[in-house]
C-alpha atoms as a PDB file:
ATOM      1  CA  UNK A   1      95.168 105.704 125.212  1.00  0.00           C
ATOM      2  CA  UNK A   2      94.299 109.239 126.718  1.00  0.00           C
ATOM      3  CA  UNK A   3      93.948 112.632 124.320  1.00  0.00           C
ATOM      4  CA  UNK A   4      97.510 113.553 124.511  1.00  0.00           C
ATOM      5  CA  UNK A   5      99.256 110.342 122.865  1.00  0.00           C
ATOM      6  CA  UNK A   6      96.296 110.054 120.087  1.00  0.00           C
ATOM      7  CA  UNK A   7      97.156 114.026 119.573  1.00  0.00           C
ATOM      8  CA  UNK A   8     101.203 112.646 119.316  1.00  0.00           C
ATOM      9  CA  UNK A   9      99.777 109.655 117.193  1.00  0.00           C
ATOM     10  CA  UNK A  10      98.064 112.222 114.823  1.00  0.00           C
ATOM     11  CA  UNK A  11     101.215 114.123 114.177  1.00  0.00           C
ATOM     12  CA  UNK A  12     103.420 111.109 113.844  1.00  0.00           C
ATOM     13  CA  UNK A  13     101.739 110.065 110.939  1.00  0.00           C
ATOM     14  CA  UNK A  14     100.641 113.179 109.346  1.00  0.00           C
ATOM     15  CA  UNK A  15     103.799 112.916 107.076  1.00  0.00           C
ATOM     16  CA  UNK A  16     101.741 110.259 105.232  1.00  0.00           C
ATOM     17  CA  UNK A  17      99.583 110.504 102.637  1.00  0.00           C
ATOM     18  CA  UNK A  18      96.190 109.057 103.247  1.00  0.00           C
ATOM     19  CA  UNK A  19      92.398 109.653 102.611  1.00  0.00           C
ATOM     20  CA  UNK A  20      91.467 107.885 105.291  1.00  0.00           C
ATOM     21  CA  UNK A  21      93.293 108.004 108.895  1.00  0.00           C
ATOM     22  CA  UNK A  22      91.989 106.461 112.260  1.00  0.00           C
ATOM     23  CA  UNK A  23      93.657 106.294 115.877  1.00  0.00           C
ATOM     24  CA  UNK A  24      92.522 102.881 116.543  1.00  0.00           C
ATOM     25  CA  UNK A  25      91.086 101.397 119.972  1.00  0.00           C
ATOM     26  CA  UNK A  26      93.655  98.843 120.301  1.00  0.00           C
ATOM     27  CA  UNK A  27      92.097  96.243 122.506  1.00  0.00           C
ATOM     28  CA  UNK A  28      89.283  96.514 119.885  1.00  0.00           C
ATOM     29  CA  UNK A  29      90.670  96.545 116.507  1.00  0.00           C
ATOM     30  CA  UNK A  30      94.363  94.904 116.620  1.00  0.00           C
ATOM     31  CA  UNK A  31      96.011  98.258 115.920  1.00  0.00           C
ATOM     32  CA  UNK A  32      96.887 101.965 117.055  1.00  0.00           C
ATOM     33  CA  UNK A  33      96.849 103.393 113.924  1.00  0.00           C
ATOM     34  CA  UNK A  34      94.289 102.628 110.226  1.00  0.00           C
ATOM     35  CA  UNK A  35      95.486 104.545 106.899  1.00  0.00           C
ATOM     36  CA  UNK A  36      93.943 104.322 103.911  1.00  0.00           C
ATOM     37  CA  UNK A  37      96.126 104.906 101.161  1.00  0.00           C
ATOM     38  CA  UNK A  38      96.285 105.718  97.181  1.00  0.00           C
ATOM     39  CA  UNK A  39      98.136 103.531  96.055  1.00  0.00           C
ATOM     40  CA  UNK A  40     100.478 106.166  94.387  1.00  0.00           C
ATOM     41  CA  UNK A  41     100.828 106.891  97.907  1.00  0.00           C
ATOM     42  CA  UNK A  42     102.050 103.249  99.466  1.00  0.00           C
ATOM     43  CA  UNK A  43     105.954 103.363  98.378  1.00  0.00           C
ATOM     44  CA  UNK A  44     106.501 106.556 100.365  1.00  0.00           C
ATOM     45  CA  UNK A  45     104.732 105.693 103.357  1.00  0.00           C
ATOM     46  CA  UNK A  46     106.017 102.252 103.424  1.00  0.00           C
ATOM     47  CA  UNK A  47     109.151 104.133 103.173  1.00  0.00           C
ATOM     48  CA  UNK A  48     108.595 106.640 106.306  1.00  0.00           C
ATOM     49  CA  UNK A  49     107.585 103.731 108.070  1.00  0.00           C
ATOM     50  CA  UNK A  50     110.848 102.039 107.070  1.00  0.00           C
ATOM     51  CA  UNK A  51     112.870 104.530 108.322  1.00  0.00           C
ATOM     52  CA  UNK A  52     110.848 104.865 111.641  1.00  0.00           C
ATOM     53  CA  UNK A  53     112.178 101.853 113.004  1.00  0.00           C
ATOM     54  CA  UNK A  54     109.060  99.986 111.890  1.00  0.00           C
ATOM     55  CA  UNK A  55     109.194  96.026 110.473  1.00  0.00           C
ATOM     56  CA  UNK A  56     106.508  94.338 108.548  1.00  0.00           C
ATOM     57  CA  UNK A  57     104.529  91.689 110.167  1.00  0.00           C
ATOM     58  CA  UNK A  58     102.297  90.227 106.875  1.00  0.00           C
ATOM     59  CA  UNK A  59     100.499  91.715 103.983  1.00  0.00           C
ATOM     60  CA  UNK A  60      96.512  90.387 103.134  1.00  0.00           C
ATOM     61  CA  UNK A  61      94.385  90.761 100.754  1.00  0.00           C
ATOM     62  CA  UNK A  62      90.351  91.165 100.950  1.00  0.00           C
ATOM     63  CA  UNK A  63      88.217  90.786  97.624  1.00  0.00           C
ATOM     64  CA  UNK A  64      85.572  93.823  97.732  1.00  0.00           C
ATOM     65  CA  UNK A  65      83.234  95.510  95.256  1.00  0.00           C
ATOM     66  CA  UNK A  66      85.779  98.313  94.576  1.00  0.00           C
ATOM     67  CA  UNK A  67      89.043  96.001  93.992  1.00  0.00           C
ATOM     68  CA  UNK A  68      91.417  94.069  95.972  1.00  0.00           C
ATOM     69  CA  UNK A  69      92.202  95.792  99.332  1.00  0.00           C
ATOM     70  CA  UNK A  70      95.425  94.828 100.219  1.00  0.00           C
ATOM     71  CA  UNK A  71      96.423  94.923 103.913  1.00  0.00           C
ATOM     72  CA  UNK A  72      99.679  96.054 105.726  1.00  0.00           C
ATOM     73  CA  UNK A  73     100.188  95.498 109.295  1.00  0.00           C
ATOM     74  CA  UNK A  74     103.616  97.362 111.030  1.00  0.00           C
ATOM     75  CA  UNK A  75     104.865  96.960 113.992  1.00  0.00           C
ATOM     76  CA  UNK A  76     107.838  98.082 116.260  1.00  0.00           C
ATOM     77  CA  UNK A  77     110.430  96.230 118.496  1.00  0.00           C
ATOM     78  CA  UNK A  78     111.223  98.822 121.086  1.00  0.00           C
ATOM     79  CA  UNK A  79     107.834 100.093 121.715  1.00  0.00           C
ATOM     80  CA  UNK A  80     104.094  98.022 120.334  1.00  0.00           C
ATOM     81  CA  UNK A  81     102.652 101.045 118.005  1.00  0.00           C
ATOM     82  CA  UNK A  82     100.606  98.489 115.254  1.00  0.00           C
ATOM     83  CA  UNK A  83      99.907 100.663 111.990  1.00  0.00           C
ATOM     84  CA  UNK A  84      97.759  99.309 109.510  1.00  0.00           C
ATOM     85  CA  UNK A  85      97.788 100.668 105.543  1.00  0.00           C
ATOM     86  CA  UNK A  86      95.229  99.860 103.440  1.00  0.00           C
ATOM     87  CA  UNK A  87      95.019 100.012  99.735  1.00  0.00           C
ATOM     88  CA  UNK A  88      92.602  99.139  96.815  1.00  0.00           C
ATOM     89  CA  UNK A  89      93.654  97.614  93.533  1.00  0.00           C
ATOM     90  CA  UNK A  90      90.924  97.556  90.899  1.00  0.00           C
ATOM     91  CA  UNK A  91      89.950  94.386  90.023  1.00  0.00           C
ATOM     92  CA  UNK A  92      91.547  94.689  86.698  1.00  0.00           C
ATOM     93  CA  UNK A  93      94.687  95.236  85.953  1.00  0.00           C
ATOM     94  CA  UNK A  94      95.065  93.515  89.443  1.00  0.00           C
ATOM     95  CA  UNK A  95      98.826  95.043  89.853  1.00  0.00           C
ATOM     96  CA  UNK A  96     100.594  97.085  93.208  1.00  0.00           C
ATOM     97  CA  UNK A  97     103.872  98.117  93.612  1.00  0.00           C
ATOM     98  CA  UNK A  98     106.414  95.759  95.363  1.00  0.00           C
ATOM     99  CA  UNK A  99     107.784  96.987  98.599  1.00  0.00           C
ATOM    100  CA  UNK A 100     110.190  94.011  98.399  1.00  0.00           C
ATOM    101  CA  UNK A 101     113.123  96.144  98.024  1.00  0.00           C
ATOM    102  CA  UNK A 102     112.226  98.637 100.969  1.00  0.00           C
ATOM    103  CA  UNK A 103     111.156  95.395 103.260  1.00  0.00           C
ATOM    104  CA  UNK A 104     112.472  92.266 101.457  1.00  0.00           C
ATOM    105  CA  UNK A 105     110.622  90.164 103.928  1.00  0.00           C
ATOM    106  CA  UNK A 106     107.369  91.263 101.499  1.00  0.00           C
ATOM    107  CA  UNK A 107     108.568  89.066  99.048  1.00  0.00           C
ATOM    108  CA  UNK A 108     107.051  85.978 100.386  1.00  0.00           C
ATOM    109  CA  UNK A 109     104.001  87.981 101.408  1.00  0.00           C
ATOM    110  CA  UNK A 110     103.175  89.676  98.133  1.00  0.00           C
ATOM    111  CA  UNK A 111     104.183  86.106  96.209  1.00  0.00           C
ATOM    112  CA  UNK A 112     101.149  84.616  98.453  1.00  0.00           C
ATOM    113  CA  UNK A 113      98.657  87.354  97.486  1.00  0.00           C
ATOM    114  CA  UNK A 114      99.781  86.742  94.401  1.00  0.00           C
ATOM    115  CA  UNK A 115      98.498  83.488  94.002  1.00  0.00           C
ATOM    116  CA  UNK A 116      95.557  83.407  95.949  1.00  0.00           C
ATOM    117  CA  UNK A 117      93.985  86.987  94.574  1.00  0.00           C
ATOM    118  CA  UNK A 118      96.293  87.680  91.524  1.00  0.00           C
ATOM    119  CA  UNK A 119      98.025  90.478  92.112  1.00  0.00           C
ATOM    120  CA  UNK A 120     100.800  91.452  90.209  1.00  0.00           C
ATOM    121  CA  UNK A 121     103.322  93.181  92.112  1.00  0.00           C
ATOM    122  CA  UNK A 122     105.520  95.382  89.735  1.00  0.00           C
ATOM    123  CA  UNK A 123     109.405  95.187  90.440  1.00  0.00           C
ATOM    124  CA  UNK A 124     108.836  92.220  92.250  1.00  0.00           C
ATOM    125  CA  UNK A 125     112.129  90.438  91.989  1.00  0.00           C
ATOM    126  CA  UNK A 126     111.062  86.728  92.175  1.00  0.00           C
ATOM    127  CA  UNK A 127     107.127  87.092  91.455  1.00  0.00           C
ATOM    128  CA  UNK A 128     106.058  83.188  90.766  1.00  0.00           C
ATOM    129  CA  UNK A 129     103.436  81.339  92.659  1.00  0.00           C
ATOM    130  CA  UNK A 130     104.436  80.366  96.314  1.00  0.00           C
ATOM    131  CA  UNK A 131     101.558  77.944  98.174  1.00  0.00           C
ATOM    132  CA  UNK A 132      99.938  77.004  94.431  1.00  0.00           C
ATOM    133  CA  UNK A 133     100.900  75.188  91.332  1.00  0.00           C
ATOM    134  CA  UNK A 134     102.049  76.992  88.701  1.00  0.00           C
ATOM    135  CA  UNK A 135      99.730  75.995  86.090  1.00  0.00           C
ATOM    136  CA  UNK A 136      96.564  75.975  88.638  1.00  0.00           C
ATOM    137  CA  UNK A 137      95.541  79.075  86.209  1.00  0.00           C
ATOM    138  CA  UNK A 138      93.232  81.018  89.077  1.00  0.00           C
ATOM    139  CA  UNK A 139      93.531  82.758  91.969  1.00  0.00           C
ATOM    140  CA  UNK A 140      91.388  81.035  94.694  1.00  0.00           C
ATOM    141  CA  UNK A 141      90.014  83.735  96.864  1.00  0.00           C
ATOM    142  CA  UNK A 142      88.716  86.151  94.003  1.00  0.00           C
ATOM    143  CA  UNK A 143      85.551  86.039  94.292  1.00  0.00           C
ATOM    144  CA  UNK A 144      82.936  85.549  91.626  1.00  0.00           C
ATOM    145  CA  UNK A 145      79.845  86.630  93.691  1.00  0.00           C
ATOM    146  CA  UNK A 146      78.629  87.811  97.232  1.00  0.00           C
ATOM    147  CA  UNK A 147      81.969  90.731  97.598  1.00  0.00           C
ATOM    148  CA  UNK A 148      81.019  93.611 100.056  1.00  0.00           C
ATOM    149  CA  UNK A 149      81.933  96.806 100.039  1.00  0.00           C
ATOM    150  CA  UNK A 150      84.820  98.443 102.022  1.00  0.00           C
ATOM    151  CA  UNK A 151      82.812 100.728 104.118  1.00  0.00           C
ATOM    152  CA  UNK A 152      80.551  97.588 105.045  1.00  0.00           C
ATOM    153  CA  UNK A 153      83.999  96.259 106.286  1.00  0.00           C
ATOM    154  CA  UNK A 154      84.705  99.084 108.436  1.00  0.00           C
ATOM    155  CA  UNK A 155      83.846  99.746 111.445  1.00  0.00           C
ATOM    156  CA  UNK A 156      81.276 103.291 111.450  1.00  0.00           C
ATOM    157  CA  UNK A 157      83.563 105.079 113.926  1.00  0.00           C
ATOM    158  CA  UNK A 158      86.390 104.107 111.924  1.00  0.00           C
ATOM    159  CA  UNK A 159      85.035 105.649 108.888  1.00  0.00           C
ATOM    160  CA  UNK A 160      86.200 109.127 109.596  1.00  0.00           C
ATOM    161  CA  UNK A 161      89.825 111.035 110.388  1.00  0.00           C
ATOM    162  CA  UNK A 162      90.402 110.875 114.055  1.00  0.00           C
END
């Protein structure tokens, strides 16, 4: 990717609110385009995204120090321009807001973090376990020891806008 589309990558996604944003060496990382997000700050980006033409591909979750990180990967059909957002939950209260109602292909998505890391996805129209029993009564990929932080997670040159 020369200087000129990162520079048009940089004002694409300007509109959204993030403390963290990273043009991405696709061939190395999977994506064009790393935000990290508030999470007061997912619902409207989700949104812009939305309304961009982009579709959801699958929402993950990562047990860290600092909370759940949950992960967003976007994609487009008319031209590949992978965005990731990235969010962090505290541990407790575990809970994110549903973007089921902007992509209702979430639903499935946030119903598997919820059972395997226990988030609670407000305004979540069907939010019941999906892979898991219901009375299994944990989440199996909290972790109870060994979580690393998020900037262990991240690559250095990653850590920074631009």
């Amino acid at each position: 990717m020369n200087a000129l589309s990162q520079n048009n990558l940089l004002d694409e996604f300007s509109r959204i609110r993030s403390w963290r944003k990273t043009i991405c060496d696709y061939a190395t990382t999977g994506c064009h385009v790393d935000l990290a997000l508030e999470v007061e700050d997912l619902m409207p980006a989700v949104q812009l995204l939305f309304d961009d033409g982009y579709f959801l591909e699958d929402i993950t979750g990562v047990d860290l120090v600092e909370g759940i990180m949950l992960v967003y990967h976007f994609d487009r059909y008319d031209v590949s321009l992978r965005v990731v957002l990235r969010m962090i939950t505290p541990h407790e209260p575990r809970t994110a807001p549903s973007i089921s109602g902007i992509f209702s292909g979430a639903d499935w998505h946030e119903r598997e973090c919820f059972d395997f890391f226990g988030v609670v996805f407000e305004n979540h129209p069907n939010l019941k376990p999906l892979l898991l029993p219901d009375d299994l009564g944990t989440h199996p990929l909290v972790k109870q020891s060994g979580r690393r932080p998020f900037y262990s997670l991240i690559p250095l040159r990653q850590t920074v806008d631009g």
